[in-house]
C-alpha atoms as a PDB file:
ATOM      1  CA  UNK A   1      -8.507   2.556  -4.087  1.00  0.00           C
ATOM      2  CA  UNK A   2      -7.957   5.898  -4.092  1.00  0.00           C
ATOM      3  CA  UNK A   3      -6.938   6.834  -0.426  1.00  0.00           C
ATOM      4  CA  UNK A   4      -4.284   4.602  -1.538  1.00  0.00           C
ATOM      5  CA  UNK A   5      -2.579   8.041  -2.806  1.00  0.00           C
ATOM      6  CA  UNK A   6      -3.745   8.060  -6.172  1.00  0.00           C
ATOM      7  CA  UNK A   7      -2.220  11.607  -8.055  1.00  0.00           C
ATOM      8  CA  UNK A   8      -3.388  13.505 -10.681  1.00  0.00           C
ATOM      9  CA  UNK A   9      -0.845  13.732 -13.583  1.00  0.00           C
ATOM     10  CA  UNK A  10      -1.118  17.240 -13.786  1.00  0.00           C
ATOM     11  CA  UNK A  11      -1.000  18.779 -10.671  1.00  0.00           C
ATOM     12  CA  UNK A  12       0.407  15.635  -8.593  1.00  0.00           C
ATOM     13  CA  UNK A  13      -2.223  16.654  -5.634  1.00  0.00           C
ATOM     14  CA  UNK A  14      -3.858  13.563  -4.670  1.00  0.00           C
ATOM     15  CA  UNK A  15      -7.283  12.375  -6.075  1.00  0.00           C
ATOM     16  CA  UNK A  16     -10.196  12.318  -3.767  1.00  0.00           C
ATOM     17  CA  UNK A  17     -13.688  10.424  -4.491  1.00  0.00           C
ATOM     18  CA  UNK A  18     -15.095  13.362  -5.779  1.00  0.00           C
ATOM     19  CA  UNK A  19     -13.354  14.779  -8.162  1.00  0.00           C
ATOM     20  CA  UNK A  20     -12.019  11.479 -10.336  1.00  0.00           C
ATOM     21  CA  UNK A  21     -12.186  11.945 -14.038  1.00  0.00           C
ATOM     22  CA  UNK A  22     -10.745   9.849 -16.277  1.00  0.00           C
ATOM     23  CA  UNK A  23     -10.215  10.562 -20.760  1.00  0.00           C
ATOM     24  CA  UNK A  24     -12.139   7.484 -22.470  1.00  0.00           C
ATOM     25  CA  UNK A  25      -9.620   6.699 -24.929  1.00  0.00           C
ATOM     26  CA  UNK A  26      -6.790   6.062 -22.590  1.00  0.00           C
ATOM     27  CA  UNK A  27      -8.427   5.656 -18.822  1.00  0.00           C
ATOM     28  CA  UNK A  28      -5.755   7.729 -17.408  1.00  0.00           C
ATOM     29  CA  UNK A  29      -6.991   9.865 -14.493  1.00  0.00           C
ATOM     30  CA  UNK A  30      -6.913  13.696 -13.168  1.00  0.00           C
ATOM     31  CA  UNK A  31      -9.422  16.333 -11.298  1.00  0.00           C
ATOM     32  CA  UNK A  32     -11.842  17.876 -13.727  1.00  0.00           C
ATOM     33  CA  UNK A  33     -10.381  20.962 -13.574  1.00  0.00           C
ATOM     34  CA  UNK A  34      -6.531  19.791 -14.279  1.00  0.00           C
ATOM     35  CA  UNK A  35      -7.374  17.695 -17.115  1.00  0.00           C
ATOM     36  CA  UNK A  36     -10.345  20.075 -18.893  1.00  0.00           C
ATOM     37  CA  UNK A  37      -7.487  23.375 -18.607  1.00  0.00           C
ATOM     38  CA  UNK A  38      -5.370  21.008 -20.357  1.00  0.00           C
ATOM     39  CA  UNK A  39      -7.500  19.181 -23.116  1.00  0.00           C
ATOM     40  CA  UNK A  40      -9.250  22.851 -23.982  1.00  0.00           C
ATOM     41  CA  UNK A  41      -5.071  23.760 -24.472  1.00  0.00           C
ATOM     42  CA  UNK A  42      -3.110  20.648 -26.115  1.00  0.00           C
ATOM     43  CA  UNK A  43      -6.504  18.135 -27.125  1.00  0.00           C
ATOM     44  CA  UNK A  44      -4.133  15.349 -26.002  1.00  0.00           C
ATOM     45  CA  UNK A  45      -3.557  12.967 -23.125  1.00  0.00           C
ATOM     46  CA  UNK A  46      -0.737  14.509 -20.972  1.00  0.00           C
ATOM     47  CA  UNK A  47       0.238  10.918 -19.690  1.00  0.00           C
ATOM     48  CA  UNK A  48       0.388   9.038 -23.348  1.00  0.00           C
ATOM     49  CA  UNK A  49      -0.335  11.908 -25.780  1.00  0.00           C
ATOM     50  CA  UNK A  50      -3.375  10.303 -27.131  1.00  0.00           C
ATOM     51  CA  UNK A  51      -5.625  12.926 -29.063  1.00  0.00           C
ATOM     52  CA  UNK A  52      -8.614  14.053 -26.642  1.00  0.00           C
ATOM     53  CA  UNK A  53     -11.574  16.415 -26.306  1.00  0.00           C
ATOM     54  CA  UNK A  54     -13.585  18.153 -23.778  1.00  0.00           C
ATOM     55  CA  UNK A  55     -16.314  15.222 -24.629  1.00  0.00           C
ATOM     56  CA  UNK A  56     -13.634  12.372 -23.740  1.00  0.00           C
ATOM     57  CA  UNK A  57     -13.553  13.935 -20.194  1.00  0.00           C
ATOM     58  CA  UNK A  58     -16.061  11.182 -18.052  1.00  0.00           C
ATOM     59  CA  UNK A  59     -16.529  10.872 -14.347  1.00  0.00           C
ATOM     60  CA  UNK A  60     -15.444   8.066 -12.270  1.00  0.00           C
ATOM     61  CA  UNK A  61     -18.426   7.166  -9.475  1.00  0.00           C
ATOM     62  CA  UNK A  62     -16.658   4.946  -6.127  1.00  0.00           C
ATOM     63  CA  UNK A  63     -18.706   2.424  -4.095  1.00  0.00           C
ATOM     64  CA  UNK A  64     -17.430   1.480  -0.941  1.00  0.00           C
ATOM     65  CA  UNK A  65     -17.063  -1.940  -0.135  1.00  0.00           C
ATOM     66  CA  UNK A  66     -14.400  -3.760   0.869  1.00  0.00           C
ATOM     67  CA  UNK A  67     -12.656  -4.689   4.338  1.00  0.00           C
ATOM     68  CA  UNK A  68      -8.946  -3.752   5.099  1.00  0.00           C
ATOM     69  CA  UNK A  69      -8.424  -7.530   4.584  1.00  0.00           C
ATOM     70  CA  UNK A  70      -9.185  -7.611   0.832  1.00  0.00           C
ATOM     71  CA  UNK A  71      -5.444  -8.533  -1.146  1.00  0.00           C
ATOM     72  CA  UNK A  72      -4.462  -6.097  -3.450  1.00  0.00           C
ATOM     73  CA  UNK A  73      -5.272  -8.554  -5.945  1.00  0.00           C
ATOM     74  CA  UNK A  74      -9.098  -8.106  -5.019  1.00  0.00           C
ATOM     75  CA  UNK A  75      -9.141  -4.521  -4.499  1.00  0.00           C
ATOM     76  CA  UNK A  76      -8.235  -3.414  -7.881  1.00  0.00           C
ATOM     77  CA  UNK A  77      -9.797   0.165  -7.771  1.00  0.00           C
ATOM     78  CA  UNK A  78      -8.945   3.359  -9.938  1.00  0.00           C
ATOM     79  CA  UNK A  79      -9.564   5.114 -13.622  1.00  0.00           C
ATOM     80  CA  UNK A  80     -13.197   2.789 -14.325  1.00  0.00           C
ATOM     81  CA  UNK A  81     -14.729   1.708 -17.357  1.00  0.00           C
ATOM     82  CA  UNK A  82     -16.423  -1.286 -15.976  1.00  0.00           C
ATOM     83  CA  UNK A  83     -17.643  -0.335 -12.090  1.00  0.00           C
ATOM     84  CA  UNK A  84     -18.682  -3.932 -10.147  1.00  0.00           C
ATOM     85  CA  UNK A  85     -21.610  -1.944  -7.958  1.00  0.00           C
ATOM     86  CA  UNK A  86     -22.674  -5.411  -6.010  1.00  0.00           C
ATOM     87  CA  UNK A  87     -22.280  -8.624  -5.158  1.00  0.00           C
ATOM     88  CA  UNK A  88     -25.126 -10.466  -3.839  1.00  0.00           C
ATOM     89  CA  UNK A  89     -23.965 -14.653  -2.963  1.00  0.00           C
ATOM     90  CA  UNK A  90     -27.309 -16.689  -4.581  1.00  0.00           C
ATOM     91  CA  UNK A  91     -28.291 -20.529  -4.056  1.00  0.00           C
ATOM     92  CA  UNK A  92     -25.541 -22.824  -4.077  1.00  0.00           C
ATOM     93  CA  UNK A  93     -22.725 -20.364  -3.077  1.00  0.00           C
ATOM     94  CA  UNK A  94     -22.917 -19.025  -6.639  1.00  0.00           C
ATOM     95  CA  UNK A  95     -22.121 -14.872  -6.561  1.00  0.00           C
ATOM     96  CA  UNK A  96     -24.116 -12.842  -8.753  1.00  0.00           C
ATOM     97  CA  UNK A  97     -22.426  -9.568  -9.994  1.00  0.00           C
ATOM     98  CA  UNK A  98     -23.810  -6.873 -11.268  1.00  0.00           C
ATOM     99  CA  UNK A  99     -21.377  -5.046 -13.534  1.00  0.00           C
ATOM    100  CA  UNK A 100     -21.770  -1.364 -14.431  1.00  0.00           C
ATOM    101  CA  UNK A 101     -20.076  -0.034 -17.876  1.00  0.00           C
ATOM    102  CA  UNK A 102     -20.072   3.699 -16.803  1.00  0.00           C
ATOM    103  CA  UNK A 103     -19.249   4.840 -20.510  1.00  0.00           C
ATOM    104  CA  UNK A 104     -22.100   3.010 -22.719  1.00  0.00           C
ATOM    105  CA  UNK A 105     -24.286   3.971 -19.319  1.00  0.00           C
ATOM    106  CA  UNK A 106     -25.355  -0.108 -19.073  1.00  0.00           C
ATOM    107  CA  UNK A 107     -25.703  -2.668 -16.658  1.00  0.00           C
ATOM    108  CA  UNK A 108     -24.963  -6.478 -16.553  1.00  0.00           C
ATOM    109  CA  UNK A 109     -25.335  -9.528 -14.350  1.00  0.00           C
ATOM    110  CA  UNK A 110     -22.272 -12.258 -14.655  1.00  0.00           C
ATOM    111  CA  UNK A 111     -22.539 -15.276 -12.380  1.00  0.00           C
ATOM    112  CA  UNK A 112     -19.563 -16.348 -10.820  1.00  0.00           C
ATOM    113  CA  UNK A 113     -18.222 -18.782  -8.142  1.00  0.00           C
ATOM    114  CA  UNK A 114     -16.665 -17.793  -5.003  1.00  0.00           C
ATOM    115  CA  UNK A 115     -13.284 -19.039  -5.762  1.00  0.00           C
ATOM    116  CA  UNK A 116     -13.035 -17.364  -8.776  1.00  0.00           C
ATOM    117  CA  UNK A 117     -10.617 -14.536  -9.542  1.00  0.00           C
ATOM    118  CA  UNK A 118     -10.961 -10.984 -10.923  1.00  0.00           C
ATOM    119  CA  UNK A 119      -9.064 -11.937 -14.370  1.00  0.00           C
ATOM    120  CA  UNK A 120     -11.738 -14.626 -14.384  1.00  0.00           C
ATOM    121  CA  UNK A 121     -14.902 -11.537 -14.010  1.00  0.00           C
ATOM    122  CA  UNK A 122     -12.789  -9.628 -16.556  1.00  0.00           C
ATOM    123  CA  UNK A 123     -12.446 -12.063 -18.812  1.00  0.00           C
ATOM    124  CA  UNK A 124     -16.337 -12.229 -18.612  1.00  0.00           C
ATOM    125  CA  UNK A 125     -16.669  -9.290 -19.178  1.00  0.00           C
ATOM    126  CA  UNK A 126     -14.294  -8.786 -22.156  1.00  0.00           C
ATOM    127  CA  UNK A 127     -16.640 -11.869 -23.938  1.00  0.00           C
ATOM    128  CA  UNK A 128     -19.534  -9.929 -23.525  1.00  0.00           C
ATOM    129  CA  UNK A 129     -18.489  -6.179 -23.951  1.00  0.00           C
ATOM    130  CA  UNK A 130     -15.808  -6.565 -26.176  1.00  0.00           C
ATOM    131  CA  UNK A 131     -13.546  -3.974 -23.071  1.00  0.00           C
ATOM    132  CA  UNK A 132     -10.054  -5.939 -22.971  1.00  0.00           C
ATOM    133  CA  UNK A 133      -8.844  -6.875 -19.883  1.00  0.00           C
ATOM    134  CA  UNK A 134      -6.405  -4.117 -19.313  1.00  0.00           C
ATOM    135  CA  UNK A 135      -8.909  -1.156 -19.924  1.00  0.00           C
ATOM    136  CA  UNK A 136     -10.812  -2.852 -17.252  1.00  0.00           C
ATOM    137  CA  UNK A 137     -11.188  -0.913 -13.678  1.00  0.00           C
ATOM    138  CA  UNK A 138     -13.450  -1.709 -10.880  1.00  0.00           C
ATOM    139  CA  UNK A 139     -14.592  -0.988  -7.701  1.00  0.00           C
ATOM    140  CA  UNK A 140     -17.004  -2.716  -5.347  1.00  0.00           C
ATOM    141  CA  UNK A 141     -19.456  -2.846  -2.362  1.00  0.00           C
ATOM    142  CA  UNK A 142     -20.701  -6.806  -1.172  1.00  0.00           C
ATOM    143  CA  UNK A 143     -24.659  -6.910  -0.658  1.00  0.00           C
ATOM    144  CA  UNK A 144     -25.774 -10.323   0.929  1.00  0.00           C
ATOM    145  CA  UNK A 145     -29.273 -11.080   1.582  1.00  0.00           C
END
């Protein structure tokens, strides 16, 4: 999450919901300003020198959700190309998710039970979407009904 002291690689001020942005190619993440002064100079990633444009620049939306309980495990959080926006338990204790890809703009719903892991979502989603596992960043709120 990122009151967990997430930084910007640039200026090393800590990120706030805000002002998140993250470079498509590599997910790596700064404030818009930071990382658009230094793309419009250099045109690659500061972190892993990947080429980049102004264009590769996306936002990174939050949802809360969550207790102070959650393991780290669960409460993977940070640079997003997949963003989990609900889950909503359904008949027989099976947990629908609805998965938002905030780069192709697109929405999915993935079923899964409620002993299953995240590696087990992002594998999922990786069969669908073709986004490997380690690209993968989420955050989440829980809906029940």
């Amino acid at each position: 999450m990122v009151s967990k002291c997430y930084r910007c690689s640039i200026c090393h001020s800590r990120l706030q919901f805000d002002n998140v942005f993250t470079l498509k190619n590599c997910n790596h993440t700064y404030h818009q300003g930071c990382i658009t002064r230094w793309i419009t100079g250099s045109q690659t990633c500061p972190r892993c020198q990947s080429p980049a444009t102004l264009t590769d620049i996306k936002k990174i939306f939050f949802d809360e959700g969550g207790d102070e309980q959650d393991s780290d495990d669960e409460t993977i959080q940070g640079s997003s190309n997949v963003n989990t926006q609900s889950r909503a338990p359904t008949a027989q204790g099976i947990i629908q998710v609805i998965v938002k890809d905030t780069y192709r703009d697109s929405k999915m719903a993935i079923q899964m039970q409620p002993n299953d892991t995240i590696l087990g979502l992002k594998n999922k989603i990786a069969e669908r979407n073709g986004v490997s596992t380690d690209t993968q960043r989420f955050s989440w709120s829980t809906t029940r009904k």
